[in-house]
PDB file of N, CA and C in Angstrom:
ATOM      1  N   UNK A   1      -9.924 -33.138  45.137  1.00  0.00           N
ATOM      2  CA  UNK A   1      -9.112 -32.030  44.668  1.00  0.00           C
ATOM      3  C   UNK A   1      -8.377 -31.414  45.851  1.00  0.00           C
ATOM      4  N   UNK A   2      -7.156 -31.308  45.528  1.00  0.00           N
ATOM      5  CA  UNK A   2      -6.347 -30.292  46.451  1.00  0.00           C
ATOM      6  C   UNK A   2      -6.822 -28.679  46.984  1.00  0.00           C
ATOM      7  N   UNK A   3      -7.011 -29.010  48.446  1.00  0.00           N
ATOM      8  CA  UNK A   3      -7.227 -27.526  48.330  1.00  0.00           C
ATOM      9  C   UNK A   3      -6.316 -26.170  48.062  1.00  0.00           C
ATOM     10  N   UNK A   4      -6.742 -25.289  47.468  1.00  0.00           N
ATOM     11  CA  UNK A   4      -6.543 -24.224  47.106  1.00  0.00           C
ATOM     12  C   UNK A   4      -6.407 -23.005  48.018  1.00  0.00           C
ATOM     13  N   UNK A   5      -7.089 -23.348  49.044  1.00  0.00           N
ATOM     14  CA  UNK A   5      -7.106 -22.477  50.134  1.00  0.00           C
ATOM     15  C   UNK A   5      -5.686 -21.411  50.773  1.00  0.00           C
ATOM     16  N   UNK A   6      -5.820 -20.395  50.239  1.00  0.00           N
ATOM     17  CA  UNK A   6      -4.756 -19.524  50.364  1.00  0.00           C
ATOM     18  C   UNK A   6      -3.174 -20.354  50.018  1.00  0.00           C
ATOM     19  N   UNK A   7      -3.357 -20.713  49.281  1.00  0.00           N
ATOM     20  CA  UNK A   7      -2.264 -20.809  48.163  1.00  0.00           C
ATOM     21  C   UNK A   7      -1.148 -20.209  46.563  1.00  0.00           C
ATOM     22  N   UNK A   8      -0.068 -20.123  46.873  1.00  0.00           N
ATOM     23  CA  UNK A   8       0.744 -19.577  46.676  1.00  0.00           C
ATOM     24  C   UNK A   8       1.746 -19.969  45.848  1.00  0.00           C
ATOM     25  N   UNK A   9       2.152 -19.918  44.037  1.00  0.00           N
ATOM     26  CA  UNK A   9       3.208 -20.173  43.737  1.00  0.00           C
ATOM     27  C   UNK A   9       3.868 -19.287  42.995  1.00  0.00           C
ATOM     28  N   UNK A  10       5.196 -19.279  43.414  1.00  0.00           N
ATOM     29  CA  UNK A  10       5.700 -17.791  42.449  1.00  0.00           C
ATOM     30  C   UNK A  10       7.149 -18.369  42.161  1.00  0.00           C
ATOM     31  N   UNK A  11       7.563 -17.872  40.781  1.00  0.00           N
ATOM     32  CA  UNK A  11       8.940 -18.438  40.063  1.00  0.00           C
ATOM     33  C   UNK A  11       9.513 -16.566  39.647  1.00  0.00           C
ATOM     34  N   UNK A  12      10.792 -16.672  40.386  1.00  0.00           N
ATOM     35  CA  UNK A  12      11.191 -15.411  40.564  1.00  0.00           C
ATOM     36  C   UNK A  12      13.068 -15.738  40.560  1.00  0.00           C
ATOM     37  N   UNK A  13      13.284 -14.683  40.754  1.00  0.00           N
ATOM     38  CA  UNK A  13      15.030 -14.580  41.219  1.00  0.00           C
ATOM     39  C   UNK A  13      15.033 -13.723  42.642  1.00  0.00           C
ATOM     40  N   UNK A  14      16.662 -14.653  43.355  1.00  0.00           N
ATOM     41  CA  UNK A  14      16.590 -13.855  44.524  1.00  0.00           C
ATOM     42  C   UNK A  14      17.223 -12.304  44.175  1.00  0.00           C
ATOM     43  N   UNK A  15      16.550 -11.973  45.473  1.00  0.00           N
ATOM     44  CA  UNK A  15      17.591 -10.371  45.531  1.00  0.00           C
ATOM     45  C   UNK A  15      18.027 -10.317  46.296  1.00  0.00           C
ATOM     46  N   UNK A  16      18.454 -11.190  46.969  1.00  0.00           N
ATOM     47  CA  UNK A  16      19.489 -11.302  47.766  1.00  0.00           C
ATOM     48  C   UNK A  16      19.829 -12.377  48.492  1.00  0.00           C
ATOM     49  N   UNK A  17      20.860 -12.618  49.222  1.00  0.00           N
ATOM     50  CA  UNK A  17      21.580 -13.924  49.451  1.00  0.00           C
ATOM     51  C   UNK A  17      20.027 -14.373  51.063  1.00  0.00           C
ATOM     52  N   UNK A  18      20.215 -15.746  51.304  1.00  0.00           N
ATOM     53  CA  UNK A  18      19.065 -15.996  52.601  1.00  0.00           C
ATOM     54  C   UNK A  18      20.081 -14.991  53.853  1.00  0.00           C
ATOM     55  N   UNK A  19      18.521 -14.721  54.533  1.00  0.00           N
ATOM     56  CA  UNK A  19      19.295 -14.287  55.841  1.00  0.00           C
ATOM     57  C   UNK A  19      18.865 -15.269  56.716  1.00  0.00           C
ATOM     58  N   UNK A  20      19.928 -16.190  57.613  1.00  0.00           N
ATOM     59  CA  UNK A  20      18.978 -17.115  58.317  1.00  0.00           C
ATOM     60  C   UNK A  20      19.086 -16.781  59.651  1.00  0.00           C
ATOM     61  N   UNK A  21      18.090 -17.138  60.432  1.00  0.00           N
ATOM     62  CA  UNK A  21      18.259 -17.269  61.948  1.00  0.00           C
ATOM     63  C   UNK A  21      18.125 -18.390  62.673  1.00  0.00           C
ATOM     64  N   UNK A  22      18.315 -18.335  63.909  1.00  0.00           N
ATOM     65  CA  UNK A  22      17.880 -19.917  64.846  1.00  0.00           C
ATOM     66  C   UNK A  22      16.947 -18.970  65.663  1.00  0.00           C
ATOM     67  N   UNK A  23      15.444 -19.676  65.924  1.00  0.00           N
ATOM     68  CA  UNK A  23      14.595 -19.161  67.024  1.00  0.00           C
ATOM     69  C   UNK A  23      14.685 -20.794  67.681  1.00  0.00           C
ATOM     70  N   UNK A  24      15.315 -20.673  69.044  1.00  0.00           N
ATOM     71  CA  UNK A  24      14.842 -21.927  69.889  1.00  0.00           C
ATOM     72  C   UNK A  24      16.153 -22.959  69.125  1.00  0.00           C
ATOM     73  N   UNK A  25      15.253 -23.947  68.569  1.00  0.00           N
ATOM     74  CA  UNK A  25      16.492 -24.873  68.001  1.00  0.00           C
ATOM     75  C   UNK A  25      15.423 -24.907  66.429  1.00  0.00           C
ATOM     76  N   UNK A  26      14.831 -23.990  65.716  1.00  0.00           N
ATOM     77  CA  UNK A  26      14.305 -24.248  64.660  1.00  0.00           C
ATOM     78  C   UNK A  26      14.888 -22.915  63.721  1.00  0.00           C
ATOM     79  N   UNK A  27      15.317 -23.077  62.584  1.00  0.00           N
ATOM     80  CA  UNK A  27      15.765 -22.721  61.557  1.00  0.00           C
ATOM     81  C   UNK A  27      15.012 -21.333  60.138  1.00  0.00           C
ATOM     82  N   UNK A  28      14.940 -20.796  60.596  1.00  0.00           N
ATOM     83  CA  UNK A  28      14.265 -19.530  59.772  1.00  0.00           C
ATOM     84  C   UNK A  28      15.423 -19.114  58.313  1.00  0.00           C
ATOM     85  N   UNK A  29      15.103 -18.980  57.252  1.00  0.00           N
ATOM     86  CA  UNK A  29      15.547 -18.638  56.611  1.00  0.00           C
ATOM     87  C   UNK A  29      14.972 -17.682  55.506  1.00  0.00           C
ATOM     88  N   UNK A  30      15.051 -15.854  55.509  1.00  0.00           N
ATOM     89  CA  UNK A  30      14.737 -15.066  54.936  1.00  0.00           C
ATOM     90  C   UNK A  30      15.048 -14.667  53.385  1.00  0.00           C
ATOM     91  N   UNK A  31      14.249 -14.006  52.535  1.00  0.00           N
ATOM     92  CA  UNK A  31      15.052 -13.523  51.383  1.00  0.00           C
ATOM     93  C   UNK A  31      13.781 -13.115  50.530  1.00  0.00           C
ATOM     94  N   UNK A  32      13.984 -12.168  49.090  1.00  0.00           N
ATOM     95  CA  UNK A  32      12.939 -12.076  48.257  1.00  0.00           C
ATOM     96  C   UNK A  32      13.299 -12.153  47.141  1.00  0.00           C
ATOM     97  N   UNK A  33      12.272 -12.136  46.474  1.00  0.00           N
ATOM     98  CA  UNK A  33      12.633 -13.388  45.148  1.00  0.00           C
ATOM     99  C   UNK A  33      11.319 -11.466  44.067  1.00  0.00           C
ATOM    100  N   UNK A  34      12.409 -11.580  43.458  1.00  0.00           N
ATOM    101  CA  UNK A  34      11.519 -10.441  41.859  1.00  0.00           C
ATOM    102  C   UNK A  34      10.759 -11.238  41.093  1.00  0.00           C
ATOM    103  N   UNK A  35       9.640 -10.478  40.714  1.00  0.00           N
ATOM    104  CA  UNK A  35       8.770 -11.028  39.273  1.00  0.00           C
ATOM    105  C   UNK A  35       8.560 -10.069  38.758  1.00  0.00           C
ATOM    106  N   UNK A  36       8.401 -10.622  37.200  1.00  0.00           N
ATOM    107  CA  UNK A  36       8.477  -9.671  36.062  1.00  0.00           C
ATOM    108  C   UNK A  36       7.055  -9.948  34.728  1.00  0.00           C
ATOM    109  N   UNK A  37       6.162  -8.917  34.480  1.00  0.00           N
ATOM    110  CA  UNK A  37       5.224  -9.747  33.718  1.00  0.00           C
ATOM    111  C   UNK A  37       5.034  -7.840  32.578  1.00  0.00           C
ATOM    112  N   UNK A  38       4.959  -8.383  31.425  1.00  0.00           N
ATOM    113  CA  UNK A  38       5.541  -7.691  30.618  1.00  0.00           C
ATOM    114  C   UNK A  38       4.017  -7.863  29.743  1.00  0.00           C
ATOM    115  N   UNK A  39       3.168  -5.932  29.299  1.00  0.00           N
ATOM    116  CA  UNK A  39       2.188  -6.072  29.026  1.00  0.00           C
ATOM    117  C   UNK A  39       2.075  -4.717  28.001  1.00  0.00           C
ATOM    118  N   UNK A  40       0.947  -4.706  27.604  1.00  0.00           N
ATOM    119  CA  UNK A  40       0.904  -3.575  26.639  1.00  0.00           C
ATOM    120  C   UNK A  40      -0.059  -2.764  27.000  1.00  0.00           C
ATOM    121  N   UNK A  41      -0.162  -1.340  27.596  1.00  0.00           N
ATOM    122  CA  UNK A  41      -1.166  -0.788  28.092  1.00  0.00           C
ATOM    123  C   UNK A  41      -1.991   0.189  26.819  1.00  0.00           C
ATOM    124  N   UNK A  42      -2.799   0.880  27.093  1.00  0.00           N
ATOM    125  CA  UNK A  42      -3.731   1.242  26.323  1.00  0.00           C
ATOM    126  C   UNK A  42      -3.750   1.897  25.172  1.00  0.00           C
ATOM    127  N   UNK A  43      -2.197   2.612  25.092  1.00  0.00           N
ATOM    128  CA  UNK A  43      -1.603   3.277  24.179  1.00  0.00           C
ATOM    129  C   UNK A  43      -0.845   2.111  23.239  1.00  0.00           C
ATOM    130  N   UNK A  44      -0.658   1.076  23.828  1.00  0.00           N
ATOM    131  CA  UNK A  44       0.076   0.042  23.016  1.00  0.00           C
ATOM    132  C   UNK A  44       1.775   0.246  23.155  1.00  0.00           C
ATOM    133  N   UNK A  45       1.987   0.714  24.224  1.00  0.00           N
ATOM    134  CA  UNK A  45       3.112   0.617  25.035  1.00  0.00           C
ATOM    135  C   UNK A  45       3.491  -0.305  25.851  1.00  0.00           C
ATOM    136  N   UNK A  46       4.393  -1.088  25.985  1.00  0.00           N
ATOM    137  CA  UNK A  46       5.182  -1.903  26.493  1.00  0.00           C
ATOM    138  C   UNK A  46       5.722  -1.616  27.624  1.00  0.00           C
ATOM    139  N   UNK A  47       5.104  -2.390  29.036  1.00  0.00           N
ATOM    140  CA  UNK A  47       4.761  -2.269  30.048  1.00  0.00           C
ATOM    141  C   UNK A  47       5.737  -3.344  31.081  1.00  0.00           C
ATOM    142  N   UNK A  48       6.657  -3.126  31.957  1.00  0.00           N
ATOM    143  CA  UNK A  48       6.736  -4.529  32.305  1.00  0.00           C
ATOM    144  C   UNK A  48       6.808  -3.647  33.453  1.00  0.00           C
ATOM    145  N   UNK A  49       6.089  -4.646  34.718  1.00  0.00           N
ATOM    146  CA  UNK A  49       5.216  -4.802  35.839  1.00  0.00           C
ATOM    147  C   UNK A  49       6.571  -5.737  36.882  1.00  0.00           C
ATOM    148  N   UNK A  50       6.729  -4.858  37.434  1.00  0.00           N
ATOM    149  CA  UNK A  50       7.900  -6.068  38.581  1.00  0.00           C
ATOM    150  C   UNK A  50       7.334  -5.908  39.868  1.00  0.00           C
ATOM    151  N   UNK A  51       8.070  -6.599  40.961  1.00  0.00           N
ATOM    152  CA  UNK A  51       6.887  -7.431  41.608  1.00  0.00           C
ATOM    153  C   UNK A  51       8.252  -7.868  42.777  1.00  0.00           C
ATOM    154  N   UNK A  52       8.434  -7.486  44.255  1.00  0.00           N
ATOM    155  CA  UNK A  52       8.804  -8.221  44.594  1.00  0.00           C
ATOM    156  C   UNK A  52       8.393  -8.628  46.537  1.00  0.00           C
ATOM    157  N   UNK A  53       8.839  -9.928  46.223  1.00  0.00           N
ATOM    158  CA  UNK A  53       8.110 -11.249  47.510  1.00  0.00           C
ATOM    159  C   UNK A  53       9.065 -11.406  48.292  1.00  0.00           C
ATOM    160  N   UNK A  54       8.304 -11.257  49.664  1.00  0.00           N
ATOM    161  CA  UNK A  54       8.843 -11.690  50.663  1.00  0.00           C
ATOM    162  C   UNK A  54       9.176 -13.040  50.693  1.00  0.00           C
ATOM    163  N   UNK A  55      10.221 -13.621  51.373  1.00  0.00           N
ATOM    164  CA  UNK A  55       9.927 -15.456  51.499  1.00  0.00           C
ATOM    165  C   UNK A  55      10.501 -15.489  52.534  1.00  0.00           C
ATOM    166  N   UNK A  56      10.101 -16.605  53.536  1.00  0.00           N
ATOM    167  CA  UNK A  56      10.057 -17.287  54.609  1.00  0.00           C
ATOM    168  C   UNK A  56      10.326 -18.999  54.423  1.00  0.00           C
ATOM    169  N   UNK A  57      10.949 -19.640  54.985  1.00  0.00           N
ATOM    170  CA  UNK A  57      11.120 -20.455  54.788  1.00  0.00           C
ATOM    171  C   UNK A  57      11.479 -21.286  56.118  1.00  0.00           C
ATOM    172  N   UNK A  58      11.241 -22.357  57.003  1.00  0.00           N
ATOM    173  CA  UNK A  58      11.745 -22.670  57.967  1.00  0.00           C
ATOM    174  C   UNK A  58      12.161 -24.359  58.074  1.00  0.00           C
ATOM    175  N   UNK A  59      12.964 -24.932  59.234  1.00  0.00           N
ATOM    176  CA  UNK A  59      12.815 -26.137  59.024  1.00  0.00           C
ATOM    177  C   UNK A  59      14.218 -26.902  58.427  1.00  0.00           C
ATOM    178  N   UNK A  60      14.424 -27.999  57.766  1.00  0.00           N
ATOM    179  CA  UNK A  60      15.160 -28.375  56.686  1.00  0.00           C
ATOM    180  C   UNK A  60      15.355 -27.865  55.355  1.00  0.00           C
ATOM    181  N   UNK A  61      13.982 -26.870  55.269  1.00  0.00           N
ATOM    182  CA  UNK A  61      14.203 -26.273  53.649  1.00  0.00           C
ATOM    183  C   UNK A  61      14.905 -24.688  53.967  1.00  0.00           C
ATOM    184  N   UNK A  62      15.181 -24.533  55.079  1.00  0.00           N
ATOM    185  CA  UNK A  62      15.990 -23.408  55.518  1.00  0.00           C
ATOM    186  C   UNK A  62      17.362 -23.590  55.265  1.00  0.00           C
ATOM    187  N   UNK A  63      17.824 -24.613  55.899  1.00  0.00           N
ATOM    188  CA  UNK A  63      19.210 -25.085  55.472  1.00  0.00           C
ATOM    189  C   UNK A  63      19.562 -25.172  54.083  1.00  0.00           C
ATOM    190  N   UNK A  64      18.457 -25.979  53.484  1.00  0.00           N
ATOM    191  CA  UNK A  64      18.706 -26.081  52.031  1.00  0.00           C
ATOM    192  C   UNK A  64      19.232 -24.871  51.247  1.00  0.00           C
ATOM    193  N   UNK A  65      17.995 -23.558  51.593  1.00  0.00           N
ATOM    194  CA  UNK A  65      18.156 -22.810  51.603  1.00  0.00           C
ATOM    195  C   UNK A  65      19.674 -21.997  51.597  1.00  0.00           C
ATOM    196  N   UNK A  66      20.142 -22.072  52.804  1.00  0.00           N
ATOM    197  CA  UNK A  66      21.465 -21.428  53.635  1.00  0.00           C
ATOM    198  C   UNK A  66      22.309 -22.007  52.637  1.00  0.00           C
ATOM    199  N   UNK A  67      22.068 -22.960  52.114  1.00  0.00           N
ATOM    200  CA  UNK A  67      23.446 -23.902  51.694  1.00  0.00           C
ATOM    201  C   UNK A  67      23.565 -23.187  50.201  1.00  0.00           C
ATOM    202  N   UNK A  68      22.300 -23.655  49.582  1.00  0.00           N
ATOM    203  CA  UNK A  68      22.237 -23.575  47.625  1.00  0.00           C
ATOM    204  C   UNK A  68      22.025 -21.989  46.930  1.00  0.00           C
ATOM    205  N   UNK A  69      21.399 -20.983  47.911  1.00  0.00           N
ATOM    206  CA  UNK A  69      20.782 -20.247  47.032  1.00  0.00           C
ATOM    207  C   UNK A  69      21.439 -18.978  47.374  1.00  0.00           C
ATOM    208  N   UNK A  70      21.733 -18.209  46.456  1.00  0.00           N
ATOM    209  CA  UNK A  70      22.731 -16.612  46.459  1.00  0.00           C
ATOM    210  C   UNK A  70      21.488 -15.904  45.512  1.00  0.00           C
ATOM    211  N   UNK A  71      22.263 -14.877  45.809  1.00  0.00           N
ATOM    212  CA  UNK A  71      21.374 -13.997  45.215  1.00  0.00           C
ATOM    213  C   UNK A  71      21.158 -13.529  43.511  1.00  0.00           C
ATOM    214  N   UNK A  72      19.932 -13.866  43.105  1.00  0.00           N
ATOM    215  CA  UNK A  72      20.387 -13.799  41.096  1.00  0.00           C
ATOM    216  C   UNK A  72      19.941 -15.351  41.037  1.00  0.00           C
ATOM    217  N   UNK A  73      19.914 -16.549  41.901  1.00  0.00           N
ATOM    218  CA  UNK A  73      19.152 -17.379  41.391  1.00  0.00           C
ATOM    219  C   UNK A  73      17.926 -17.554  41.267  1.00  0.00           C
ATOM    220  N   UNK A  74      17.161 -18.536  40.037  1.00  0.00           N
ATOM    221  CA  UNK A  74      15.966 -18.518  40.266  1.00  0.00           C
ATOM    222  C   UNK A  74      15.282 -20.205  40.314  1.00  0.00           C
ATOM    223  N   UNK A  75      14.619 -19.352  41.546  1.00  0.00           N
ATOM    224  CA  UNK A  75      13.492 -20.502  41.946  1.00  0.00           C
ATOM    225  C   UNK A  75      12.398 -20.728  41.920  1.00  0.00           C
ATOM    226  N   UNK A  76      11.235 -21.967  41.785  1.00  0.00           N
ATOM    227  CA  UNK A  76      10.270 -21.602  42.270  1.00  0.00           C
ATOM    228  C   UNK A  76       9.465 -21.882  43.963  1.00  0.00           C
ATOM    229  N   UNK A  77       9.003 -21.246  44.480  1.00  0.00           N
ATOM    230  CA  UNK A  77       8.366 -21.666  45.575  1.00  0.00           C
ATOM    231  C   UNK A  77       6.824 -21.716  45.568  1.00  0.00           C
ATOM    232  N   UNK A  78       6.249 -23.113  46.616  1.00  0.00           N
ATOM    233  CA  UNK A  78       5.018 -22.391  46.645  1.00  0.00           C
ATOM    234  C   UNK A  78       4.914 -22.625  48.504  1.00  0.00           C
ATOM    235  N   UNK A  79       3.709 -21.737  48.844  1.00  0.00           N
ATOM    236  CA  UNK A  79       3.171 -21.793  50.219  1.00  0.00           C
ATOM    237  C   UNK A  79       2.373 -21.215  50.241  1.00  0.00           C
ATOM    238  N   UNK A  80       1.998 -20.604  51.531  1.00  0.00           N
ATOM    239  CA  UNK A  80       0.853 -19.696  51.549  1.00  0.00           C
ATOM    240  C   UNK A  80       1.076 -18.468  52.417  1.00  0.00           C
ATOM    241  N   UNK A  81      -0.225 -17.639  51.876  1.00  0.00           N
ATOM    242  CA  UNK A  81       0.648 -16.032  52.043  1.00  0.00           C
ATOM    243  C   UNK A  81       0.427 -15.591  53.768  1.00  0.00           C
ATOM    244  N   UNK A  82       1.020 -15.143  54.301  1.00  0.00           N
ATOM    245  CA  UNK A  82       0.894 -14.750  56.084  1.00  0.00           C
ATOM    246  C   UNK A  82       0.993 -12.967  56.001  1.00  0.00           C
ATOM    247  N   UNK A  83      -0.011 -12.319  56.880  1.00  0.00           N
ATOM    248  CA  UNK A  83       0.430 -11.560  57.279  1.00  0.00           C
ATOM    249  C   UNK A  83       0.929 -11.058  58.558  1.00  0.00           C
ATOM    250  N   UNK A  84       1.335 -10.235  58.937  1.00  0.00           N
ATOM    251  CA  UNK A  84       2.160 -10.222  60.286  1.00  0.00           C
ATOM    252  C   UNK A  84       2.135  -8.749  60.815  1.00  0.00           C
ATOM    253  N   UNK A  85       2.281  -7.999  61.974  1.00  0.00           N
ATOM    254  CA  UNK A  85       2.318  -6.790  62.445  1.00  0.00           C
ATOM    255  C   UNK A  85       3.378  -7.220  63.349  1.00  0.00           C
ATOM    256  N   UNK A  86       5.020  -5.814  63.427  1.00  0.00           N
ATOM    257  CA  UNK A  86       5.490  -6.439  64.321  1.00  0.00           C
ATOM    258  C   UNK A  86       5.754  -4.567  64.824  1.00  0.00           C
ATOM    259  N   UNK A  87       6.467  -4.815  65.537  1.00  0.00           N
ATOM    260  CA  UNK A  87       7.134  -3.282  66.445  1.00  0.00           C
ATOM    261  C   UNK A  87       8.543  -3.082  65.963  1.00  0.00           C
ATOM    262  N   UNK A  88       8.965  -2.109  65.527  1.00  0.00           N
ATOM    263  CA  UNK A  88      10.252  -1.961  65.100  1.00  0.00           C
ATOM    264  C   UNK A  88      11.311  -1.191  66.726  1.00  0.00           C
ATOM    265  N   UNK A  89      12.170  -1.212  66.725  1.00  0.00           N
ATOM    266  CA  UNK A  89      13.013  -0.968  67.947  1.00  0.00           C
ATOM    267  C   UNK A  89      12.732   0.346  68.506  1.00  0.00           C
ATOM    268  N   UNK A  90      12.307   1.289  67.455  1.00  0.00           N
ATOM    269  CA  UNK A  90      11.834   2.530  68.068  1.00  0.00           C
ATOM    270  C   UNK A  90       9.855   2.715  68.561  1.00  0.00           C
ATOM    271  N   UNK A  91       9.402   2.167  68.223  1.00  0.00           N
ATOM    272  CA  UNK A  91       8.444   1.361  68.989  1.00  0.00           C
ATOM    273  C   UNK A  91       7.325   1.488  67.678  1.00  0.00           C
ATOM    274  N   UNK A  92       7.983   1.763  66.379  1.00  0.00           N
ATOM    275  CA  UNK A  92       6.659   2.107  65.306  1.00  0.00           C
ATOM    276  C   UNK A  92       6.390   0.514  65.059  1.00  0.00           C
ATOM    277  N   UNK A  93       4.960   0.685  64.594  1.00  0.00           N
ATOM    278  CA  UNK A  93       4.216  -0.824  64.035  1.00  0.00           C
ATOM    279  C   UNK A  93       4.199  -1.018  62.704  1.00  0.00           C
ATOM    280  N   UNK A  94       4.660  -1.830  62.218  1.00  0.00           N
ATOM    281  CA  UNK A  94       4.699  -2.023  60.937  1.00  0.00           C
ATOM    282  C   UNK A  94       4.402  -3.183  61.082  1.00  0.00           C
ATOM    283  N   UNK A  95       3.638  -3.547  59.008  1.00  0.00           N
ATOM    284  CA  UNK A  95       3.171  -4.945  58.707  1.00  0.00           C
ATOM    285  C   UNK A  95       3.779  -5.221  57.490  1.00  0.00           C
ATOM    286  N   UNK A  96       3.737  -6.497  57.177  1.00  0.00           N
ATOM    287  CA  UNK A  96       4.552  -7.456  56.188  1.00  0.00           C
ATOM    288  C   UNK A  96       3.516  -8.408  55.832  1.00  0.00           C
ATOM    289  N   UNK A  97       3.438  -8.855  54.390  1.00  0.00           N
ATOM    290  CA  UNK A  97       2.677  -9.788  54.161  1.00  0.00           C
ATOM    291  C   UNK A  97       3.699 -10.773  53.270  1.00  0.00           C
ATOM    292  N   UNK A  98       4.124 -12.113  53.876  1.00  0.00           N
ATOM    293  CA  UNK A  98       4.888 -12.884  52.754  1.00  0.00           C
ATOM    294  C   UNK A  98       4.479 -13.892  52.582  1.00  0.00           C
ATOM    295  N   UNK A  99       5.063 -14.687  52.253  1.00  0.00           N
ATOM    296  CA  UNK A  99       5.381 -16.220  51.257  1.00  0.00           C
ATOM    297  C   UNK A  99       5.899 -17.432  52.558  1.00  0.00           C
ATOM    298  N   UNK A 100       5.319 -18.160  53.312  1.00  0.00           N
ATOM    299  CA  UNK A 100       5.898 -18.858  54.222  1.00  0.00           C
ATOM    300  C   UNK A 100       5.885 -20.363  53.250  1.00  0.00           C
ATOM    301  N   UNK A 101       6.893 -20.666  52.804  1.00  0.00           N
ATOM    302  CA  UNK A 101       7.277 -21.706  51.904  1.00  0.00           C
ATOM    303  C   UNK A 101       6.998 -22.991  52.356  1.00  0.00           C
ATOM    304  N   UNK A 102       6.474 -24.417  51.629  1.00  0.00           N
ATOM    305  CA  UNK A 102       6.554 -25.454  52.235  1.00  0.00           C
ATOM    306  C   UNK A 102       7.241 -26.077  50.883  1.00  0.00           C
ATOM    307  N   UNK A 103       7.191 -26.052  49.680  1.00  0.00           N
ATOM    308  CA  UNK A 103       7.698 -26.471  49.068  1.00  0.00           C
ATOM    309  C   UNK A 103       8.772 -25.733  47.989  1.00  0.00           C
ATOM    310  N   UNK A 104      10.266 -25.924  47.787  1.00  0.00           N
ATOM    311  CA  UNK A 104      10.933 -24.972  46.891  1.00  0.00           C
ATOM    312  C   UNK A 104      11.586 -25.508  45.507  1.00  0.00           C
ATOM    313  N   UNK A 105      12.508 -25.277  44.738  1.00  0.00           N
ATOM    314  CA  UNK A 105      12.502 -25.875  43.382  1.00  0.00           C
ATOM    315  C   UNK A 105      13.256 -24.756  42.866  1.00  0.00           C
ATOM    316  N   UNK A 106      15.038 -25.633  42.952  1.00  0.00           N
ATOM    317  CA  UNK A 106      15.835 -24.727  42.318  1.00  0.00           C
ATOM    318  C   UNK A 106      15.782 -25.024  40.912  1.00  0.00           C
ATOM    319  N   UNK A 107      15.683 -23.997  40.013  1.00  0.00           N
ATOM    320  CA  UNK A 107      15.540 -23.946  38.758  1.00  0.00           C
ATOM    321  C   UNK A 107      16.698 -23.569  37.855  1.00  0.00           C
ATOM    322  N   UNK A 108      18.008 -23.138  38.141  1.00  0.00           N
ATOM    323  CA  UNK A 108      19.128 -22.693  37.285  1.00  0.00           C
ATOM    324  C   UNK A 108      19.616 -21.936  37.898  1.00  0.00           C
ATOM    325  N   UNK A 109      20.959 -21.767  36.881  1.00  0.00           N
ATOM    326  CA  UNK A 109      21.836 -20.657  37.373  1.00  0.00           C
ATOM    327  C   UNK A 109      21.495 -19.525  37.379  1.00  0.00           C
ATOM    328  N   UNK A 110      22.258 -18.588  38.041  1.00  0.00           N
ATOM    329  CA  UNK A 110      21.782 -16.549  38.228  1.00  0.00           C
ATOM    330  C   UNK A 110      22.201 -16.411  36.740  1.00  0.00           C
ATOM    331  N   UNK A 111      21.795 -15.165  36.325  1.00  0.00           N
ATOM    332  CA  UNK A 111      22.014 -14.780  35.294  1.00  0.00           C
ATOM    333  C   UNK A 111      23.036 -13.951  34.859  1.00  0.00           C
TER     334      UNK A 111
END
């Protein structure tokens, strides 16, 4: 069996176009993708729950990336989830937890 081990798949739309970078000579490509899961809470009210993911992506599926995907399409990705602490320019620490992609799967047009 495949492991499972911190694994990750989510089918979403972007919210916005990739942002890519070059670190070195390797290929980063940013963006987050919405989810939507629609429920009935205790009163029997109609609930929908949105949801949105960081994604990371590097490599050849960055380009892919850069090339195919705007913002409003939907894809699915899977990978596994990273967290990260970085320093922002004024010297505060902040953390991020995302989606570092190994596999992606354009699914249709934006809506």
């Amino acid at each position: 069996m495949k492991s499972l081990r911190n694994s990750v798949t989510l089918i979403g739309r972007l919210g916005k176009d990739p942002e890519v970078k070059m670190f070195g000579d390797k290929k980063k490509a940013s963006f987050s993708i919405v989810t939507s899961d629609t429920y009935k809470n205790a009163k029997g009210e109609k609930v929908e729950d949105t949801q949105w993911h960081n994604i990371t992506i590097w490599g050849s599926l960055a380009t892919v990336a850069e090339k195919y995907l705007k913002k409003g399409n939907q894809v699915c990705v899977e990978g596994k989830l990273v967290y990260r602490e970085y320093e922002t320019n004024t010297g505060e620490k902040r953390s991020i937890t995302e989606v570092s992609v190994n596999d992606l799967l354009m699914l249709g047009d934006k809506h």
